[in-house]
PDB file of N, CA and C in Angstrom:
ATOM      1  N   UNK A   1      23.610 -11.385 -21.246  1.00  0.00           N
ATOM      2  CA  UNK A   1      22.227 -11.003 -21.047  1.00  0.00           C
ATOM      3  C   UNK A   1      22.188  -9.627 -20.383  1.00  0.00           C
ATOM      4  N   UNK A   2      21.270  -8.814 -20.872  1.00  0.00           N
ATOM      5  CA  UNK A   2      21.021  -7.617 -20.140  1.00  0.00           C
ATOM      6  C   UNK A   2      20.334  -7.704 -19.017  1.00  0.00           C
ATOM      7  N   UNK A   3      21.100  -6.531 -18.253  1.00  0.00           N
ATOM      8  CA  UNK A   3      19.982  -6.680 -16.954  1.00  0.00           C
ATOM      9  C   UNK A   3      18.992  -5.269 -16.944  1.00  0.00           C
ATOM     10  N   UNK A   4      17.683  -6.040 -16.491  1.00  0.00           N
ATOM     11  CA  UNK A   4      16.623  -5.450 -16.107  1.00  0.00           C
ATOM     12  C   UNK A   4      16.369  -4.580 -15.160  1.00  0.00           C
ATOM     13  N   UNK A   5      15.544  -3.433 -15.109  1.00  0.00           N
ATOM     14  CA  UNK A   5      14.964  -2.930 -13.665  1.00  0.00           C
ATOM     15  C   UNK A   5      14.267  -4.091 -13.332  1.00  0.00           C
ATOM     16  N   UNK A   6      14.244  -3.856 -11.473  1.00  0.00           N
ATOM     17  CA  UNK A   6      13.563  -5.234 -11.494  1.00  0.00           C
ATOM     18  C   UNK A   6      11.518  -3.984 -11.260  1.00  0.00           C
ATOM     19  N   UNK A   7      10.848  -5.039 -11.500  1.00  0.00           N
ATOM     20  CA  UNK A   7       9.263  -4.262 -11.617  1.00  0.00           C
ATOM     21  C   UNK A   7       9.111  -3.680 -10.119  1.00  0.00           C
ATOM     22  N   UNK A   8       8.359  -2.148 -10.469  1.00  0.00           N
ATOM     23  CA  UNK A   8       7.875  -1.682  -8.978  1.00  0.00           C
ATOM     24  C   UNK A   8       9.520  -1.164  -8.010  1.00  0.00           C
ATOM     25  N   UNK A   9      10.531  -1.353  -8.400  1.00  0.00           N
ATOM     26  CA  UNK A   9      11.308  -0.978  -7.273  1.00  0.00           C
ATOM     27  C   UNK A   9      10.773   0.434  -6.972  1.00  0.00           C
ATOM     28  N   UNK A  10      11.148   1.494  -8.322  1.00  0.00           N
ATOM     29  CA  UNK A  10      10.748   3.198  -7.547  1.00  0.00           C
ATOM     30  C   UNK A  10       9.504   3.435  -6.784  1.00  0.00           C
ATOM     31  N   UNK A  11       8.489   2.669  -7.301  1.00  0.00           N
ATOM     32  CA  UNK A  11       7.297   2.260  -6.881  1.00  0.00           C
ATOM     33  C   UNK A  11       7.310   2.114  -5.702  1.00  0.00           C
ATOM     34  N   UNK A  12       8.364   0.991  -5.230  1.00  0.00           N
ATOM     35  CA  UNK A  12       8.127   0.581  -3.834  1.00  0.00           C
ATOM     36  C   UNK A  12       8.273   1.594  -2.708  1.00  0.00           C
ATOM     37  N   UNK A  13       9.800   2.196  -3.493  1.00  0.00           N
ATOM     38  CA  UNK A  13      10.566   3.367  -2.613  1.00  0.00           C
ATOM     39  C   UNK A  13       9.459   4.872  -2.132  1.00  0.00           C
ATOM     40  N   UNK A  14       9.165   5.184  -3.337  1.00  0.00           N
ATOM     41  CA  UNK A  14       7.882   6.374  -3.445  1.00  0.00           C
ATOM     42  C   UNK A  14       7.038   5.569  -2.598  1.00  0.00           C
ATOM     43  N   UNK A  15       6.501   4.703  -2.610  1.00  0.00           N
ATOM     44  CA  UNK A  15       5.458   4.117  -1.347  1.00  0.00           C
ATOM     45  C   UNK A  15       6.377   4.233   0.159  1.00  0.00           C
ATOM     46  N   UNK A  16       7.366   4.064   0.082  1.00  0.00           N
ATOM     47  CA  UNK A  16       7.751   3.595   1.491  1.00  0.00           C
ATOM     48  C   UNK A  16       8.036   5.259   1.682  1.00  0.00           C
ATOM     49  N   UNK A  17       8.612   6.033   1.174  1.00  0.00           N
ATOM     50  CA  UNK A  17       8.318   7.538   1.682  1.00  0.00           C
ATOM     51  C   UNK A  17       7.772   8.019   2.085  1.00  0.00           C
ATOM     52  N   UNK A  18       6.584   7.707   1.012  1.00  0.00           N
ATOM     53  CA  UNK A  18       4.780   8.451   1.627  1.00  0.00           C
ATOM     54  C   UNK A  18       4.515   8.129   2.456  1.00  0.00           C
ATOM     55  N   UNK A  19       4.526   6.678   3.035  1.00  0.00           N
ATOM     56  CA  UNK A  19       4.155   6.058   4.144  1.00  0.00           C
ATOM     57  C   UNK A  19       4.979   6.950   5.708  1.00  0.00           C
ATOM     58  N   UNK A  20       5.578   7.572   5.289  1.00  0.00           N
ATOM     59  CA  UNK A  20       6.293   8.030   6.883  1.00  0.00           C
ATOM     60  C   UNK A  20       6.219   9.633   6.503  1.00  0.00           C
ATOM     61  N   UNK A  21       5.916  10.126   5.265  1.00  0.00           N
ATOM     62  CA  UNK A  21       5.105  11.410   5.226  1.00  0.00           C
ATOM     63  C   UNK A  21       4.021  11.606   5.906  1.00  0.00           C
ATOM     64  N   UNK A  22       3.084  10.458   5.418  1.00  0.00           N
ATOM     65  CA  UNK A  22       1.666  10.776   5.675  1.00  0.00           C
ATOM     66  C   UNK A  22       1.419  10.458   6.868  1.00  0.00           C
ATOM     67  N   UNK A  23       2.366   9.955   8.135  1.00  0.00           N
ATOM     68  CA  UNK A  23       2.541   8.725   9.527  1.00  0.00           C
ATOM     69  C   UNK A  23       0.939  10.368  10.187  1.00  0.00           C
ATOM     70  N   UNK A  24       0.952  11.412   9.848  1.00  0.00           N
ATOM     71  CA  UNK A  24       0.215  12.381  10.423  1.00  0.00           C
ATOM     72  C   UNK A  24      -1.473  12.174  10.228  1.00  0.00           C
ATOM     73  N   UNK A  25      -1.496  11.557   9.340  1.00  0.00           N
ATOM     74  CA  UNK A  25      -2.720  11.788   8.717  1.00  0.00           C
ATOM     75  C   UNK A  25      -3.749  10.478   9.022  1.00  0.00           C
ATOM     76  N   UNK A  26      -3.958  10.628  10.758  1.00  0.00           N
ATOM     77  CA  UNK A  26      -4.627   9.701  11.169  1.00  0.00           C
ATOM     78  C   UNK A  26      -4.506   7.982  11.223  1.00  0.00           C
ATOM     79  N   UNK A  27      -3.144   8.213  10.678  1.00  0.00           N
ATOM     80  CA  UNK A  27      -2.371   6.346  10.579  1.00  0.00           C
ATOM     81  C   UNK A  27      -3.024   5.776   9.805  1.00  0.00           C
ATOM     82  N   UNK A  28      -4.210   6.701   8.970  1.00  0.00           N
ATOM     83  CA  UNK A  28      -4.475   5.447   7.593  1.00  0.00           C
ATOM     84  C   UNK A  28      -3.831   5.772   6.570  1.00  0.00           C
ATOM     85  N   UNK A  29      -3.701   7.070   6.053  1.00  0.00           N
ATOM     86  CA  UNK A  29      -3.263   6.839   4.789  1.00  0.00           C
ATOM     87  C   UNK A  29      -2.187   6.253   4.500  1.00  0.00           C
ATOM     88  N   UNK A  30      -0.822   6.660   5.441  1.00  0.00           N
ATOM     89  CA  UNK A  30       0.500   6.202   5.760  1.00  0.00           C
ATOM     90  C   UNK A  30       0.869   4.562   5.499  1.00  0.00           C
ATOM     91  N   UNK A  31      -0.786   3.987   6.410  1.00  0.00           N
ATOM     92  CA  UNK A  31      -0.281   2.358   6.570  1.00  0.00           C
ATOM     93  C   UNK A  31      -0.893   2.058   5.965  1.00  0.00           C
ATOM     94  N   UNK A  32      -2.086   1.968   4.661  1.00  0.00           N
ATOM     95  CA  UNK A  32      -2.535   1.840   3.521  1.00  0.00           C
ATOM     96  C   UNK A  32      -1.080   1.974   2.425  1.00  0.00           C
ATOM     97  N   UNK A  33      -0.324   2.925   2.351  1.00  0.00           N
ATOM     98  CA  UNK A  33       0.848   3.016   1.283  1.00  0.00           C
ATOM     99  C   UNK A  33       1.971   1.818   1.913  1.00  0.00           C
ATOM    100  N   UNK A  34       2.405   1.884   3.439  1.00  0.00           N
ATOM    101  CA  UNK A  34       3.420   1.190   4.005  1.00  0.00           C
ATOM    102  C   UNK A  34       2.791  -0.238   3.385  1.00  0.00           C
ATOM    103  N   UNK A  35       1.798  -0.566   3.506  1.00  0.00           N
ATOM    104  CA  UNK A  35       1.410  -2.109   3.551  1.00  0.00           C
ATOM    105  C   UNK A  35       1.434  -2.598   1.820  1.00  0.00           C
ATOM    106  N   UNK A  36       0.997  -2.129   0.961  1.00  0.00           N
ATOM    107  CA  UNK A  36       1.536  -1.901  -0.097  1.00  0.00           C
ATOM    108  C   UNK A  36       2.596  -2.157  -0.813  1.00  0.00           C
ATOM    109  N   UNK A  37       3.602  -0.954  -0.200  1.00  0.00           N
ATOM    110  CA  UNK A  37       4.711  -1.214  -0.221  1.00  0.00           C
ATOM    111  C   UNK A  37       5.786  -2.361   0.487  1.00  0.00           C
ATOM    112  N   UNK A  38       5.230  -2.884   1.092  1.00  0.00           N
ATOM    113  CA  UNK A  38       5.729  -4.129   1.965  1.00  0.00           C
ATOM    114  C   UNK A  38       5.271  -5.222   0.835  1.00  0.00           C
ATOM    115  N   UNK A  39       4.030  -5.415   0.537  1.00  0.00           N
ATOM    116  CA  UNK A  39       3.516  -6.453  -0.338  1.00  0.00           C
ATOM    117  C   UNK A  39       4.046  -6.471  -1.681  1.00  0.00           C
ATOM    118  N   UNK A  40       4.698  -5.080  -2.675  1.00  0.00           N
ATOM    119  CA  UNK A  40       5.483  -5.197  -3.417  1.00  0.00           C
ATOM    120  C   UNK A  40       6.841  -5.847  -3.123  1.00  0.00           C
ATOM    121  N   UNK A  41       7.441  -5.102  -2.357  1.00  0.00           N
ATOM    122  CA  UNK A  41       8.415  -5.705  -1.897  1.00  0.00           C
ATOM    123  C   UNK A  41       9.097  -6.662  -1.673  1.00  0.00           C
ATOM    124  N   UNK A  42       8.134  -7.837  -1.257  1.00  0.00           N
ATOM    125  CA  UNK A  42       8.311  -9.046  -0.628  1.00  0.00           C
ATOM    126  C   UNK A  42       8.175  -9.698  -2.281  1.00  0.00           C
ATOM    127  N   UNK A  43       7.149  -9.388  -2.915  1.00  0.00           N
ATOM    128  CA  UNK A  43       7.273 -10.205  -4.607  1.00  0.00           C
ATOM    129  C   UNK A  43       8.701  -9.789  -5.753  1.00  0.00           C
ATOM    130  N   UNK A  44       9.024  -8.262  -4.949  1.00  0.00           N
ATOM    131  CA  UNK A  44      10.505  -7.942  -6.086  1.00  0.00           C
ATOM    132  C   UNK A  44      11.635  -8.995  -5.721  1.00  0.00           C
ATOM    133  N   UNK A  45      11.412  -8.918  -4.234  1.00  0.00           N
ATOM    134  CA  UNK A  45      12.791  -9.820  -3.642  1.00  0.00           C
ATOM    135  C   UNK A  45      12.535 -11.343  -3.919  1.00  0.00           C
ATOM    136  N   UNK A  46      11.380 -12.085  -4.246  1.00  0.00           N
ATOM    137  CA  UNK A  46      11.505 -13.073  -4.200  1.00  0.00           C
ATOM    138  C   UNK A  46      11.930 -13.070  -5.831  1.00  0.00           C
ATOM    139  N   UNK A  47      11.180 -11.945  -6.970  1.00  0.00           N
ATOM    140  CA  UNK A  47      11.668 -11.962  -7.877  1.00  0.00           C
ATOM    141  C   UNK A  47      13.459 -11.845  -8.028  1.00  0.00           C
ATOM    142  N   UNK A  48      13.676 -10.992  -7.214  1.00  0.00           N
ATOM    143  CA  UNK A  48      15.294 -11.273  -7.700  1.00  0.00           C
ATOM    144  C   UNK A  48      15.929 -12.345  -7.179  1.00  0.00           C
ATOM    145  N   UNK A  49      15.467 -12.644  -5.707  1.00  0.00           N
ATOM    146  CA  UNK A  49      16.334 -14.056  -5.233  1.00  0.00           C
ATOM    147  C   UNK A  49      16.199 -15.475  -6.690  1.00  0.00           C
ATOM    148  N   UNK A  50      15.166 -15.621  -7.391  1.00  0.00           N
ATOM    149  CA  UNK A  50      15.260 -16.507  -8.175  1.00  0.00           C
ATOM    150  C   UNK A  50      16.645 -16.298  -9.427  1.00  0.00           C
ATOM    151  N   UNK A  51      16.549 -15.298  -9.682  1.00  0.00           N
ATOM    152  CA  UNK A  51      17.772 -14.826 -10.410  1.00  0.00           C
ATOM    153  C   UNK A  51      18.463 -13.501  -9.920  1.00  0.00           C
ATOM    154  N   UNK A  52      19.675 -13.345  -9.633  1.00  0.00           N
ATOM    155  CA  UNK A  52      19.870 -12.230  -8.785  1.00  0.00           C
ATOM    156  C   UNK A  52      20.655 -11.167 -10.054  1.00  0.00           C
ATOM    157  N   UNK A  53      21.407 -12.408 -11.207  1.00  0.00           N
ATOM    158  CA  UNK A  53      22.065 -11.030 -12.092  1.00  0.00           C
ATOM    159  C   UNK A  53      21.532 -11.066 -13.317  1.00  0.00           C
ATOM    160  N   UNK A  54      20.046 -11.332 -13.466  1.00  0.00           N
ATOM    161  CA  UNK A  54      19.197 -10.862 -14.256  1.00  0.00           C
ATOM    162  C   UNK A  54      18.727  -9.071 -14.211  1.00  0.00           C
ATOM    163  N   UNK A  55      18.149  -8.688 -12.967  1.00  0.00           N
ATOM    164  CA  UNK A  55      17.760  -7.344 -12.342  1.00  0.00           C
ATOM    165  C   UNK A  55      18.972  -6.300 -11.478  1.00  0.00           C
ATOM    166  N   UNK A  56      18.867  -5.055 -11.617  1.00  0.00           N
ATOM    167  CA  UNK A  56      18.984  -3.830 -10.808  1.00  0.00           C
ATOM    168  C   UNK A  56      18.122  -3.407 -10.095  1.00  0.00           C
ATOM    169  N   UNK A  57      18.097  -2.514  -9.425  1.00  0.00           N
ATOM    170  CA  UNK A  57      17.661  -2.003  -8.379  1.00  0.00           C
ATOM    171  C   UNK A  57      17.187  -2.443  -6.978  1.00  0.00           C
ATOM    172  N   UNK A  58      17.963  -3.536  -6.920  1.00  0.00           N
ATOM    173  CA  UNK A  58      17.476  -4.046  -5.266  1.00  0.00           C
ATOM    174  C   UNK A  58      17.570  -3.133  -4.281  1.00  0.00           C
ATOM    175  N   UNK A  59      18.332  -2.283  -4.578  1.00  0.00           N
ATOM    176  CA  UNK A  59      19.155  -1.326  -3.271  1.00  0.00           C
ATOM    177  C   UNK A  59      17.987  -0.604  -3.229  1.00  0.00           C
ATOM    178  N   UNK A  60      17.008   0.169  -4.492  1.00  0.00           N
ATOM    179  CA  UNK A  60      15.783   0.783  -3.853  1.00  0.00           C
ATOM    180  C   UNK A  60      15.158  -0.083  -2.934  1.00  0.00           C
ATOM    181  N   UNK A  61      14.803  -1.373  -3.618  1.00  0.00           N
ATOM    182  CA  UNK A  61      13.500  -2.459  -3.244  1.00  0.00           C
ATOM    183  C   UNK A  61      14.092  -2.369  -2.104  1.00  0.00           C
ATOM    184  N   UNK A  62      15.240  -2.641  -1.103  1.00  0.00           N
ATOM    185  CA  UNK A  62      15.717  -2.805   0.278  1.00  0.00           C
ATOM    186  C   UNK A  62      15.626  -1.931   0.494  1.00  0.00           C
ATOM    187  N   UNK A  63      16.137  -0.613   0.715  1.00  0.00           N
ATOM    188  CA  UNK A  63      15.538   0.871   0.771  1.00  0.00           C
ATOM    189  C   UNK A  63      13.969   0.812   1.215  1.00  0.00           C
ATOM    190  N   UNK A  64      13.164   1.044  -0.236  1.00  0.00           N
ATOM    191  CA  UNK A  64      11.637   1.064   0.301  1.00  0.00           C
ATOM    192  C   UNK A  64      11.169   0.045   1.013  1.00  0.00           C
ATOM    193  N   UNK A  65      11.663  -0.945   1.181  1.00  0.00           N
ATOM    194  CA  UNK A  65      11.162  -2.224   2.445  1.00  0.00           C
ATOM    195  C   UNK A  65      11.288  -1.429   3.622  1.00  0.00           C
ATOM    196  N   UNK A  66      12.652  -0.862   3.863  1.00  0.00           N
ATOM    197  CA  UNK A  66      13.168  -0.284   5.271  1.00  0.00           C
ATOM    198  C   UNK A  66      11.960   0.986   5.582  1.00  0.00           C
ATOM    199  N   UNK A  67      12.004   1.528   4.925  1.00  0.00           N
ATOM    200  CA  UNK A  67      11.001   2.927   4.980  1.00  0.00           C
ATOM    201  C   UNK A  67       9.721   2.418   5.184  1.00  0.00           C
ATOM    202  N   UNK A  68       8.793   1.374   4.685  1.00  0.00           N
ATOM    203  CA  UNK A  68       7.489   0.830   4.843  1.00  0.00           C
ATOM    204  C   UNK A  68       7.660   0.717   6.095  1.00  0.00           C
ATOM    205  N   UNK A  69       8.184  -0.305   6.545  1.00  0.00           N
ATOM    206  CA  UNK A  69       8.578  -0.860   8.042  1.00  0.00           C
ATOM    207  C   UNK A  69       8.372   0.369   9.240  1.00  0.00           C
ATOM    208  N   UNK A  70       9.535   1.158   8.816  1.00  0.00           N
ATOM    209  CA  UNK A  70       9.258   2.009   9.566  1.00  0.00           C
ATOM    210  C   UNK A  70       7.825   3.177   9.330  1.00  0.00           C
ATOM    211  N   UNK A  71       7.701   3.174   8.542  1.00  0.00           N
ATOM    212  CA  UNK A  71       6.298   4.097   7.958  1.00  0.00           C
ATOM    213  C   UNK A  71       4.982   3.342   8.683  1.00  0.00           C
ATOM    214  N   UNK A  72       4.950   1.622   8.782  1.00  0.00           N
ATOM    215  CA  UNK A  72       4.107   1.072   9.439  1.00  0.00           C
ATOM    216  C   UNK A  72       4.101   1.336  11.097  1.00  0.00           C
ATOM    217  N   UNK A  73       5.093   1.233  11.461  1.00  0.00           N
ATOM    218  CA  UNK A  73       4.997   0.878  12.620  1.00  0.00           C
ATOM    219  C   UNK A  73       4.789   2.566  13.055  1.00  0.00           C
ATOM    220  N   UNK A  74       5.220   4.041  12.238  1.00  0.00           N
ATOM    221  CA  UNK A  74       4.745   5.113  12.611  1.00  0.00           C
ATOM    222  C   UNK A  74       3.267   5.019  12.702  1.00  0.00           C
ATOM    223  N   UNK A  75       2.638   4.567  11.553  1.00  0.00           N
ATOM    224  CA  UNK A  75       1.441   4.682  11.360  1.00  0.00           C
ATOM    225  C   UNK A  75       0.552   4.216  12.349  1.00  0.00           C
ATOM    226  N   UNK A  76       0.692   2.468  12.680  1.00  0.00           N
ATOM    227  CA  UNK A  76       0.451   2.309  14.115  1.00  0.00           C
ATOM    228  C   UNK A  76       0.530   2.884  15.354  1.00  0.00           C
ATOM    229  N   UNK A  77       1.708   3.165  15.194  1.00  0.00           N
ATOM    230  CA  UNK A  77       1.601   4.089  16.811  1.00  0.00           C
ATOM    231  C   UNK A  77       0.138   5.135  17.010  1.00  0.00           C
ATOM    232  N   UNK A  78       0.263   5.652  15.588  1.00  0.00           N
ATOM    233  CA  UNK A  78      -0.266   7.460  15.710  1.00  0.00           C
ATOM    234  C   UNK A  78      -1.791   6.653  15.429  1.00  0.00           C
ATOM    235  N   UNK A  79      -2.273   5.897  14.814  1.00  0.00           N
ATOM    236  CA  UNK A  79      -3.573   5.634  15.527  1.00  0.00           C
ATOM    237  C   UNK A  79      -3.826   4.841  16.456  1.00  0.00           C
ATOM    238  N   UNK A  80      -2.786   4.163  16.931  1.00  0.00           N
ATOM    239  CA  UNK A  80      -3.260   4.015  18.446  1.00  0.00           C
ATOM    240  C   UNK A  80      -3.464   5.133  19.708  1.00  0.00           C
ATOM    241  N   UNK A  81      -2.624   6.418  19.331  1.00  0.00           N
ATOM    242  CA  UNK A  81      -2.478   7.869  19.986  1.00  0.00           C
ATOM    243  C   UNK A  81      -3.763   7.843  19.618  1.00  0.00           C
ATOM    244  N   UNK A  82      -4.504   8.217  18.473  1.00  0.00           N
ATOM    245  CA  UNK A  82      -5.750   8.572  18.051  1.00  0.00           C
ATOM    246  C   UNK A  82      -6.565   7.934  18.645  1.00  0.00           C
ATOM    247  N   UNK A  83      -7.031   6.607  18.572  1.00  0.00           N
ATOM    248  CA  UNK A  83      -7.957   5.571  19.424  1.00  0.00           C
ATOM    249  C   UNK A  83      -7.816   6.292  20.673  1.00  0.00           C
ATOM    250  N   UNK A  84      -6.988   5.741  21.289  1.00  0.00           N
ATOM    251  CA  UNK A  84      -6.812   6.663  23.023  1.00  0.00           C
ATOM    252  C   UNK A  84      -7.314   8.047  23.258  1.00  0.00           C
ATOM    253  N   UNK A  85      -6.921   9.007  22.248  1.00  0.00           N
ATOM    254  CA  UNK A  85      -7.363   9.915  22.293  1.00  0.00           C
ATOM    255  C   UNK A  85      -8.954  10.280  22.324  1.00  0.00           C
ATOM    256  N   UNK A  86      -9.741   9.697  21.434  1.00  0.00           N
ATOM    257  CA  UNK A  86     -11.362   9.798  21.283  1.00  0.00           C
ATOM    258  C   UNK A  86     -11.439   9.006  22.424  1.00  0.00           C
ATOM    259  N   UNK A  87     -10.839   8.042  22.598  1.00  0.00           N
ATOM    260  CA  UNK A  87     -11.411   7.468  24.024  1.00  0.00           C
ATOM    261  C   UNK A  87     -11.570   7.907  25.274  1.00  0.00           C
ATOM    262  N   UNK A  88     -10.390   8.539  25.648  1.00  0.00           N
ATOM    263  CA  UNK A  88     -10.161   9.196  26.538  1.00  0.00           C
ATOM    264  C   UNK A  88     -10.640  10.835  27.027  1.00  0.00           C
ATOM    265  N   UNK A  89     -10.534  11.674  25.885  1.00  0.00           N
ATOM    266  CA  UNK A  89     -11.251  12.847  26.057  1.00  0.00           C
ATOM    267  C   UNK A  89     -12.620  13.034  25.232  1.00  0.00           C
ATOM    268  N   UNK A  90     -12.887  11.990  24.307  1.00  0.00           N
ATOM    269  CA  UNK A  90     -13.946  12.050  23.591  1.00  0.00           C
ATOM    270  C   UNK A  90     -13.936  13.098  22.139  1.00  0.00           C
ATOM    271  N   UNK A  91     -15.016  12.761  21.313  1.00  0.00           N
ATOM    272  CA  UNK A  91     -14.980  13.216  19.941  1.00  0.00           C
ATOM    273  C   UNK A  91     -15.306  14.773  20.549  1.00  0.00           C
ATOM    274  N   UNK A  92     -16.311  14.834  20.759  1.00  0.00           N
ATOM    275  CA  UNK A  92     -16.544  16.193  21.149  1.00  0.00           C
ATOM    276  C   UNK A  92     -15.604  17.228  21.867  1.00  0.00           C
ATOM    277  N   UNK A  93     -14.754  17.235  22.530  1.00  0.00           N
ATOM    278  CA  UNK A  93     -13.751  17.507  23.317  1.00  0.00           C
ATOM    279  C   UNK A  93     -12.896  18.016  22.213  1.00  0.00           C
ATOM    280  N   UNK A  94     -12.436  17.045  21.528  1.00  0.00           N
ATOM    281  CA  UNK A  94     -11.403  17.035  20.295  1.00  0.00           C
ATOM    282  C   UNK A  94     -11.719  18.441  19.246  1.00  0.00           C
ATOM    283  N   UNK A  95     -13.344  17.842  19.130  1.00  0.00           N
ATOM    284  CA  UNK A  95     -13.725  19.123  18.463  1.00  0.00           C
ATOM    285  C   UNK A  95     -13.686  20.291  18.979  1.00  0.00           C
ATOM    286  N   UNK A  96     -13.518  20.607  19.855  1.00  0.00           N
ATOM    287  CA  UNK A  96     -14.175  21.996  20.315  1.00  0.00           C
ATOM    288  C   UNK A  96     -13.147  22.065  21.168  1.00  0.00           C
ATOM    289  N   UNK A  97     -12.486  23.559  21.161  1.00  0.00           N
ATOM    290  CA  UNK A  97     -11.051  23.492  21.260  1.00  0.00           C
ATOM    291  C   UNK A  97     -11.130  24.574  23.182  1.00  0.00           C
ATOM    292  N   UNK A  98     -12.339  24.685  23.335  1.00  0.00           N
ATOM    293  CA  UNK A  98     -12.349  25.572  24.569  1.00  0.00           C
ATOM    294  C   UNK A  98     -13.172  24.296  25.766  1.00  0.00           C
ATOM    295  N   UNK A  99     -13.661  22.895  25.112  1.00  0.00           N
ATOM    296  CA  UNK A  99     -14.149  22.091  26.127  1.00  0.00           C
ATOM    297  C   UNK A  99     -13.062  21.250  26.356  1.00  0.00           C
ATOM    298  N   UNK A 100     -11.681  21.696  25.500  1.00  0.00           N
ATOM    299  CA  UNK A 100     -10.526  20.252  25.805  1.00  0.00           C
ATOM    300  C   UNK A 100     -10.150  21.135  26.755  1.00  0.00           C
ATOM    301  N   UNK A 101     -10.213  23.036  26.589  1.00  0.00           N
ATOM    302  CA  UNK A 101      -9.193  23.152  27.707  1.00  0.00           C
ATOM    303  C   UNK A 101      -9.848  22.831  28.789  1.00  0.00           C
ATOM    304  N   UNK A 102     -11.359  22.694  29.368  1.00  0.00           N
ATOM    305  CA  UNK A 102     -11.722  22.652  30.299  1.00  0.00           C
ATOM    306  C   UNK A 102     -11.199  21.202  31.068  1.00  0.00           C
ATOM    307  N   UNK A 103     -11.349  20.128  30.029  1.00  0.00           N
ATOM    308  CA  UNK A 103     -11.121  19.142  30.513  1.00  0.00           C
ATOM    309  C   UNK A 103      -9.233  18.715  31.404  1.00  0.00           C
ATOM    310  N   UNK A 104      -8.610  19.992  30.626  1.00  0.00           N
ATOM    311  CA  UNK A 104      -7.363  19.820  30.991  1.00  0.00           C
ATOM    312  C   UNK A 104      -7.020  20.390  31.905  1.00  0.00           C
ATOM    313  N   UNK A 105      -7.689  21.339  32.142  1.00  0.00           N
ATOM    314  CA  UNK A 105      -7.370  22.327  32.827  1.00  0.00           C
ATOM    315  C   UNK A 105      -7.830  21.346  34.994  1.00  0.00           C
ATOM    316  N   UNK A 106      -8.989  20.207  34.515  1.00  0.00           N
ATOM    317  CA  UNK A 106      -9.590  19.463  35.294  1.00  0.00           C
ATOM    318  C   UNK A 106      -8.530  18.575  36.097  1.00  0.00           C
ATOM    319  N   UNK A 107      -7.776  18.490  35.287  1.00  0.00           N
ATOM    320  CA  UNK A 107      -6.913  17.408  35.502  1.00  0.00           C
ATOM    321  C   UNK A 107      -5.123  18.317  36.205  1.00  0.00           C
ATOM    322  N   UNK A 108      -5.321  18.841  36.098  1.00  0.00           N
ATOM    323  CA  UNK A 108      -4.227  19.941  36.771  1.00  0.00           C
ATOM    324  C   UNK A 108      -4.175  20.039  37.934  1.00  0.00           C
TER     325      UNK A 108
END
């Protein structure tokens, strides 16, 4: 029998990349792709655990699992930085780049 790609592996991998590319971009876009890619993931592996020498490419699918993981838990962090941040110095502050220094300058 020939073996198969198994479905979604590059898929997964290209997701789990982006996900720790994008960890900048306010922790959504990042953990929108990480979570994704976790949810593929978890269906390739159960797909191959049922038959393991039917399919190739697990080594991506384990690969992009590892990268989601970590792409999530970037993503988390950096909007929890963000939350804290509006909380703490406020939206306005953020915006306006001569009332943060005031505020910092407060705290000195």
């Amino acid at each position: 029998m020939e073996q198969q790609k198994l479905p979604n592996a590059t898929l997964i991998l290209v997701f789990g990349i982006i996900s720790i590319v994008t960890c900048c971009c306010y922790g959504i876009i990042g953990l929108i792709f990480g979570i994704i890619a976790l949810v593929l993931a978890n269906k390739a592996t159960k797909l191959y655990m049922e038959n393991p020498e039917m399919y190739t490419d697990f080594k991506n699918v384990k690969t992009g699992k590892i990268l989601a993981i970590i792409g999530v838990i970037l993503n988390v962090l950096f909007l929890i930085y963000i939350i804290w941040a509006i909380s703490y110095f406020g939206w306005d502050a953020l915006q306006d780049p001569q009332k943060m220094q005031e505020i910092l300058e407060q705290y000195q």
